[in-house]
Protein backbone atom coordinates (compact mmCIF):
# COMPACT_ATOMS: atom_id res chain seq x y z
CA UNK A 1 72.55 -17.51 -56.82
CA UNK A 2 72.48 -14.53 -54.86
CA UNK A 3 70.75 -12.63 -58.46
CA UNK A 4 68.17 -15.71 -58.30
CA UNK A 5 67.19 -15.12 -55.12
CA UNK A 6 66.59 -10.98 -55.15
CA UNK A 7 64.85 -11.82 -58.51
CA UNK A 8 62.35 -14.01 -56.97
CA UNK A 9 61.86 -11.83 -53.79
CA UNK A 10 61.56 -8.70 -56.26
CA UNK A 11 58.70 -10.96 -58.52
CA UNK A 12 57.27 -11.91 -55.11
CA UNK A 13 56.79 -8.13 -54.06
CA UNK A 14 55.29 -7.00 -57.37
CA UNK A 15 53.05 -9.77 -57.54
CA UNK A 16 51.59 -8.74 -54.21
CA UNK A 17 51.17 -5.62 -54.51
CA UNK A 18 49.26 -6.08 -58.10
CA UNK A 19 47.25 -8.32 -56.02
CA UNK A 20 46.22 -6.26 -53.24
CA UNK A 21 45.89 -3.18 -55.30
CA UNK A 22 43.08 -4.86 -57.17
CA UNK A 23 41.57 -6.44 -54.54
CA UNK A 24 37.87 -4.73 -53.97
CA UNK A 25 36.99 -2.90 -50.22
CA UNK A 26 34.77 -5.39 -48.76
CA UNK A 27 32.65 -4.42 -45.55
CA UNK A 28 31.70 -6.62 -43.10
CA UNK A 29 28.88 -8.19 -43.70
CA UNK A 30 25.75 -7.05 -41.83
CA UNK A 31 22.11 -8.06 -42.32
CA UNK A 32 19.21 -5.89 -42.77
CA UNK A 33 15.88 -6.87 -41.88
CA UNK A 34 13.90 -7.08 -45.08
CA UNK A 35 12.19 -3.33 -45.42
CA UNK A 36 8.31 -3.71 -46.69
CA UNK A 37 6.91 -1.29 -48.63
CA UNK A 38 3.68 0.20 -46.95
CA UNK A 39 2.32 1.26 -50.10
CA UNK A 40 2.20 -1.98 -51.23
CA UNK A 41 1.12 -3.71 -48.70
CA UNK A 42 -1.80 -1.44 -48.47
CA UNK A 43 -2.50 -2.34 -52.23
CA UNK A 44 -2.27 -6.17 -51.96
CA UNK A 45 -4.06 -6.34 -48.94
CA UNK A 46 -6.97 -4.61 -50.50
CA UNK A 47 -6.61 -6.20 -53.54
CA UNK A 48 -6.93 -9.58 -51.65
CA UNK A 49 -10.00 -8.68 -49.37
CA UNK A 50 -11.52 -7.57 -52.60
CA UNK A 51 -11.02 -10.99 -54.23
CA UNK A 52 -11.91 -12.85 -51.33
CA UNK A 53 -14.49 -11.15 -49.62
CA UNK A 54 -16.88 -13.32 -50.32
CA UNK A 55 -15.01 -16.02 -48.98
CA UNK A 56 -13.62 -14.42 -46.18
CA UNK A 57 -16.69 -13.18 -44.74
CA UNK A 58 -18.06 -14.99 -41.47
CA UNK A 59 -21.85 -14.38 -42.77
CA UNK A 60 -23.28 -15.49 -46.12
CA UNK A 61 -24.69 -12.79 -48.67
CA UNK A 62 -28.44 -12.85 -48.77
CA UNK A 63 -31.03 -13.32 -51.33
CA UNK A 64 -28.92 -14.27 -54.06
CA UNK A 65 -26.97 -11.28 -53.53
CA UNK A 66 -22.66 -10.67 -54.01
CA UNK A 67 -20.05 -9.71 -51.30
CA UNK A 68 -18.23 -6.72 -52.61
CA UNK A 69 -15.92 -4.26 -50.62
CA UNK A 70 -16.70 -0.69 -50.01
CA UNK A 71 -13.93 1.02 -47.82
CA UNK A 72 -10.89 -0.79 -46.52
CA UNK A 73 -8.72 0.85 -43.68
CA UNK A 74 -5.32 -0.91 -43.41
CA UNK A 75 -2.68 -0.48 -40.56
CA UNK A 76 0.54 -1.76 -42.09
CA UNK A 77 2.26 -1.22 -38.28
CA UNK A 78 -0.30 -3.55 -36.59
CA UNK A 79 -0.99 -5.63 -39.83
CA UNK A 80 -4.61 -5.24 -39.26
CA UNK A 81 -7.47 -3.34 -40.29
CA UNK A 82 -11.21 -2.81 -40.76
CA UNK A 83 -13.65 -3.41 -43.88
CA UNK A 84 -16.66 -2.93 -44.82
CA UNK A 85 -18.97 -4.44 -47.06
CA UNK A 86 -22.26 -5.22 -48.58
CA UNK A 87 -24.21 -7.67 -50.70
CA UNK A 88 -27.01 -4.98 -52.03
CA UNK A 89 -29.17 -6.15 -48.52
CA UNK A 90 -27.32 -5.82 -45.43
CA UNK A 91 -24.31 -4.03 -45.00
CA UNK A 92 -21.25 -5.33 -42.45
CA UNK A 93 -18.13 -3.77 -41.12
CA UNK A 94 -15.52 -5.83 -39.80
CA UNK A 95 -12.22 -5.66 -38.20
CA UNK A 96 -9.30 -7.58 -40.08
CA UNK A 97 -5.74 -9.22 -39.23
CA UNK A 98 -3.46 -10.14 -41.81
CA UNK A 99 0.16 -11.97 -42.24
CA UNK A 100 2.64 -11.06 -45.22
CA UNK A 101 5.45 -12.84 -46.97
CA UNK A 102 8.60 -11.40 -47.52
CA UNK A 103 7.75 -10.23 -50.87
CA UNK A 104 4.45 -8.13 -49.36
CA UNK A 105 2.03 -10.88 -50.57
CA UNK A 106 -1.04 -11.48 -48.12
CA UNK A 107 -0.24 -15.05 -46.38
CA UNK A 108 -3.50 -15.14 -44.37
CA UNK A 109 -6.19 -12.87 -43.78
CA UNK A 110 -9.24 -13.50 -40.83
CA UNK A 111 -11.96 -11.23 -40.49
CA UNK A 112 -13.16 -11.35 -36.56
């Protein structure tokens, strides 16, 4: 009995150590605020005034004429910016506020 007994103590120990010599590291767990990319931003925030301009602008093109962008200046630390803009007529520039998503994808965009 006394055999049995070391046997299954002995088959205890080996079967715990094989278990917690495999067993990954973990760390504790710690979230990171999601890290944008400036560069991108800049680029889809551009790329989504150029798009929209005509939209987005608070004064209609003139004689038949197209919105189109000329110079955008984005500030990725304020999320906002200026643009300007023409039709071919009259010429605006604008300051600009904008929201992301997590992925860096322009949510909203208001030209003041």
């Amino acid at each position: 009995m006394k055999k049995i007994l070391v046997l299954v103590i002995l088959l205890a120990a080996i079967a715990g150590i094989f278990y917690f010599a495999n067993k990954p590291a973990v760390a504790p767990g710690v979230t990171l605020p999601a890290q944008s990319d400036p560069v991108a931003e800049k680029a889809n925030v551009e790329s989504y005034l150029r798009e929209n301009i005509s939209i987005l602008s608070p004064i209609p093109a003139v004689l038949g004429g197209t919105w189109y962008v000329v110079e955008v200046t984005v500030n990725t630390d304020t999320d906002s910016g200026t643009v300007e803009y023409e039709d071919g007529h009259i010429n605006e520039k604008r300051n600009f506020s904008y929201t992301t998503t997590g992925k860096v994808e322009v949510a909203g965009l208001t030209i003041e």
